[in-house]
PDB file of N, CA and C in Angstrom:
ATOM      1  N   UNK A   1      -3.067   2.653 -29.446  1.00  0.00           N
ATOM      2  CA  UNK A   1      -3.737   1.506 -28.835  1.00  0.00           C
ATOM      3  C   UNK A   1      -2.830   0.861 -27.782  1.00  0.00           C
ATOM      4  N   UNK A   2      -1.212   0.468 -28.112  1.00  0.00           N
ATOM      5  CA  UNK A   2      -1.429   0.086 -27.022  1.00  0.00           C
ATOM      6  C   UNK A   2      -0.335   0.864 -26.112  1.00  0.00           C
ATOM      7  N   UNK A   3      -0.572   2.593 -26.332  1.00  0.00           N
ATOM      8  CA  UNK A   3      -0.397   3.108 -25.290  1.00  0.00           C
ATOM      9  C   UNK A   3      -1.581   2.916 -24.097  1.00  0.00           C
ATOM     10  N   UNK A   4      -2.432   2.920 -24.244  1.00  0.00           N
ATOM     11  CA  UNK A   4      -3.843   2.909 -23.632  1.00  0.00           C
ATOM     12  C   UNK A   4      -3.948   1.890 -22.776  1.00  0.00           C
ATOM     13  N   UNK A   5      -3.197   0.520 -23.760  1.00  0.00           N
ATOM     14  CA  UNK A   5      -2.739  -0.733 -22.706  1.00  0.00           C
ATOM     15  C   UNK A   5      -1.639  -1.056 -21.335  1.00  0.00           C
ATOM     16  N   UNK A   6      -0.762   0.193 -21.675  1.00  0.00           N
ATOM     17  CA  UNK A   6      -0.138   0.368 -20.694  1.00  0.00           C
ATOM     18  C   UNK A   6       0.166   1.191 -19.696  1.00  0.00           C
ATOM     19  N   UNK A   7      -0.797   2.170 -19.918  1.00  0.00           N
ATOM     20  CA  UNK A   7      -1.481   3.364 -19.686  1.00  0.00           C
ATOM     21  C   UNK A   7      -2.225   2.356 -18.153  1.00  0.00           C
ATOM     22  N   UNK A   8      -3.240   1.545 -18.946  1.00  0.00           N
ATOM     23  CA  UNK A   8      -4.270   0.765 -17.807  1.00  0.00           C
ATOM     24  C   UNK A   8      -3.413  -0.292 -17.093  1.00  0.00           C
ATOM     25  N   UNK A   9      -2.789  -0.890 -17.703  1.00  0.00           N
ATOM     26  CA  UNK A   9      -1.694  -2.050 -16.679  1.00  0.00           C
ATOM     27  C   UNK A   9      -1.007  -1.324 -15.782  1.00  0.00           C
ATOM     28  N   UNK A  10      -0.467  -0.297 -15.936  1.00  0.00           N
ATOM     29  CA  UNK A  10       0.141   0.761 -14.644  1.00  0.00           C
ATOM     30  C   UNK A  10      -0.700   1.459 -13.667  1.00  0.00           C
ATOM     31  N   UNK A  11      -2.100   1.325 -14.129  1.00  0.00           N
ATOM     32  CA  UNK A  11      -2.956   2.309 -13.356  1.00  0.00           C
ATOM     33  C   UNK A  11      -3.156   0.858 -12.279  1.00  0.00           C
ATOM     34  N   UNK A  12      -3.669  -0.293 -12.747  1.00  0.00           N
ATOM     35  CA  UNK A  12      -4.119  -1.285 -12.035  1.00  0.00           C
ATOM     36  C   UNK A  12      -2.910  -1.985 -11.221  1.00  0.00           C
ATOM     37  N   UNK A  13      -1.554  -1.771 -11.950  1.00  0.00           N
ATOM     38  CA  UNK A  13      -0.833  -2.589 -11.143  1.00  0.00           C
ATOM     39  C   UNK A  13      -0.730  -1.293 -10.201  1.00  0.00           C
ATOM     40  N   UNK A  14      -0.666   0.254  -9.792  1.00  0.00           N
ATOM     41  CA  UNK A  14      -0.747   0.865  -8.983  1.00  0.00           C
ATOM     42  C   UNK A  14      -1.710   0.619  -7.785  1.00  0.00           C
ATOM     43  N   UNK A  15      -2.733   0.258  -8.312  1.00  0.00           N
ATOM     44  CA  UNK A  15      -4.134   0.323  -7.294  1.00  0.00           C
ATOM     45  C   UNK A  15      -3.590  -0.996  -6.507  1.00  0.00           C
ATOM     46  N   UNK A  16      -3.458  -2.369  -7.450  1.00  0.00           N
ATOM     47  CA  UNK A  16      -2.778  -3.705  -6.760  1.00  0.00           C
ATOM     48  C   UNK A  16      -1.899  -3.476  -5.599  1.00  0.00           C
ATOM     49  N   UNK A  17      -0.604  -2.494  -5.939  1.00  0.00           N
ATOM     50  CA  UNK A  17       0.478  -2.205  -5.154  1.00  0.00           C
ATOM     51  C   UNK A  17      -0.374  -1.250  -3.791  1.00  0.00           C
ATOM     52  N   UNK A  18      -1.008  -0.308  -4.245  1.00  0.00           N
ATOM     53  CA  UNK A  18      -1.650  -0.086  -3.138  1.00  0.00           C
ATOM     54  C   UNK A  18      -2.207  -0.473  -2.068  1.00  0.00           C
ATOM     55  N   UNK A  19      -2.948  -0.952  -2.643  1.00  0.00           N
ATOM     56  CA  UNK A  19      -4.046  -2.332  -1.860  1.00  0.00           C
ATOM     57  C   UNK A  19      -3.031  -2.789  -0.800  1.00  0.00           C
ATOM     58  N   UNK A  20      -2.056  -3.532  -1.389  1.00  0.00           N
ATOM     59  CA  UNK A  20      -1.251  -4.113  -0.721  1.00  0.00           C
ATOM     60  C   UNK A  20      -0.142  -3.846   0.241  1.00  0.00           C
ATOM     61  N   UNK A  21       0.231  -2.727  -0.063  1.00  0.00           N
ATOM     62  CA  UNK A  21       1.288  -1.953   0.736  1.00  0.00           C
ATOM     63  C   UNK A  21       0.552  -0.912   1.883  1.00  0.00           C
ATOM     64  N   UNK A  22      -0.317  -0.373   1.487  1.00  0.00           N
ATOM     65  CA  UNK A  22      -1.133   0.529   2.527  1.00  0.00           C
ATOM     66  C   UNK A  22      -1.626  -0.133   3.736  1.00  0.00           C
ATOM     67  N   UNK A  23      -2.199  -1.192   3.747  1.00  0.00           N
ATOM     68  CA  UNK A  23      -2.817  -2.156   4.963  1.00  0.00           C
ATOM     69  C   UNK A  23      -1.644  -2.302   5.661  1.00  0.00           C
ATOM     70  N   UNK A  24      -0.060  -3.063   4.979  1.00  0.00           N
ATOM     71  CA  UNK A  24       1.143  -3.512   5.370  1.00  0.00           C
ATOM     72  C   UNK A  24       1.245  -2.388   6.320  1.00  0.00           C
ATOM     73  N   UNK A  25       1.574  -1.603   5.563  1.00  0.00           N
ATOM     74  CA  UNK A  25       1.883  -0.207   6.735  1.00  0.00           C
ATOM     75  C   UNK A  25       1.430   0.163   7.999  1.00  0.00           C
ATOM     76  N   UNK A  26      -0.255   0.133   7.608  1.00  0.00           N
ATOM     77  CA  UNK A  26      -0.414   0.453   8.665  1.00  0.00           C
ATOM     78  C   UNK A  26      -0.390  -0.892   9.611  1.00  0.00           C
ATOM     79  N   UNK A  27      -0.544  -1.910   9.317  1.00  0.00           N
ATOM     80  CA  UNK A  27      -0.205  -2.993  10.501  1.00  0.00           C
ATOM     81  C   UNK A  27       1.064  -2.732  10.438  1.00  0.00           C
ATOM     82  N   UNK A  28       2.069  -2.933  10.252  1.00  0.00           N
ATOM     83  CA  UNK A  28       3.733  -2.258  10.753  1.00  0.00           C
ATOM     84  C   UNK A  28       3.565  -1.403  11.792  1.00  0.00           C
ATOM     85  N   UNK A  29       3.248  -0.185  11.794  1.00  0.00           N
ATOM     86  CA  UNK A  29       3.053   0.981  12.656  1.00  0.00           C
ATOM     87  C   UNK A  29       1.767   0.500  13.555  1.00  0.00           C
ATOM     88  N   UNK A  30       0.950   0.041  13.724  1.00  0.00           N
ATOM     89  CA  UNK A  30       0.568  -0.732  15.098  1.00  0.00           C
ATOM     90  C   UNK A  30       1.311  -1.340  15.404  1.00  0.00           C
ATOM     91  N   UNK A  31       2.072  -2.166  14.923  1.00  0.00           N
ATOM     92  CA  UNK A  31       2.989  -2.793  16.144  1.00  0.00           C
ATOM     93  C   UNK A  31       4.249  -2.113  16.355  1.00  0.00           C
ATOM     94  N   UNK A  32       4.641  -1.125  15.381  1.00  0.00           N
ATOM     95  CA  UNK A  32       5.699  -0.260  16.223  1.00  0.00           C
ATOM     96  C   UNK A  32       5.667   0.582  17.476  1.00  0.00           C
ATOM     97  N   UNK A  33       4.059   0.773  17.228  1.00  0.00           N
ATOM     98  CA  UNK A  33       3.810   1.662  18.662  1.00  0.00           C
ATOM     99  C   UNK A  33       3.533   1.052  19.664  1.00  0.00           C
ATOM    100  N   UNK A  34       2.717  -0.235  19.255  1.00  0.00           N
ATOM    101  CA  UNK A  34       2.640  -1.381  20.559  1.00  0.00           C
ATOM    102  C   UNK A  34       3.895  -1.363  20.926  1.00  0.00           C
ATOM    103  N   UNK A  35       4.973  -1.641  20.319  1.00  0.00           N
ATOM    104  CA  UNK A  35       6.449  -2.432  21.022  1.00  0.00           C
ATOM    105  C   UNK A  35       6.872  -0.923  22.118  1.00  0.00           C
ATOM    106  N   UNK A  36       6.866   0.488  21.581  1.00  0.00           N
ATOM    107  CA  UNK A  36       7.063   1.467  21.948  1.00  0.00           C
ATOM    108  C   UNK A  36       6.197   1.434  23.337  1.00  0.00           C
ATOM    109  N   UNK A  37       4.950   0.838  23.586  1.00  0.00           N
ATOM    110  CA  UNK A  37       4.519   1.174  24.598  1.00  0.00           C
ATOM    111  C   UNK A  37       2.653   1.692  24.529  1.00  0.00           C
ATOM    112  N   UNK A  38       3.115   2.323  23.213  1.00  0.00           N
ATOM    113  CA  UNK A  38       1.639   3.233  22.268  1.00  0.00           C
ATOM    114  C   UNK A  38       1.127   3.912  22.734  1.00  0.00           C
ATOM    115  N   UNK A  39       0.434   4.446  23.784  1.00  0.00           N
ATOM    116  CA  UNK A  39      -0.304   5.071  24.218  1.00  0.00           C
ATOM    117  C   UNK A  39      -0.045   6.532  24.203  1.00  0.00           C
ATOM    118  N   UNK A  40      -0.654   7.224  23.458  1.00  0.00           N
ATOM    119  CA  UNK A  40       0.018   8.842  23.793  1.00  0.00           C
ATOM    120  C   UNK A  40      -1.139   9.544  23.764  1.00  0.00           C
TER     121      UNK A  40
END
């Protein structure tokens, strides 16, 4: 039982961390390529 609990708290705090870091990124890398110039 409460493997199952932490089993699901890692799955959700994954998806959370996702959520959150994936958008970050890619706004980071728009503006790295803006500053670069971007256009290729």
């Amino acid at each position: 039982m409460e493997n199952e609990l932490i089993i699901t708290g890692a799955f959700l705090g994954a998806g959370l961390i996702a959520y959150v870091i994936i958008p970050g990124l890619l706004v980071m890398w728009d503006r790295v390529l803006d500053h670069m110039g971007g256009k290729f």
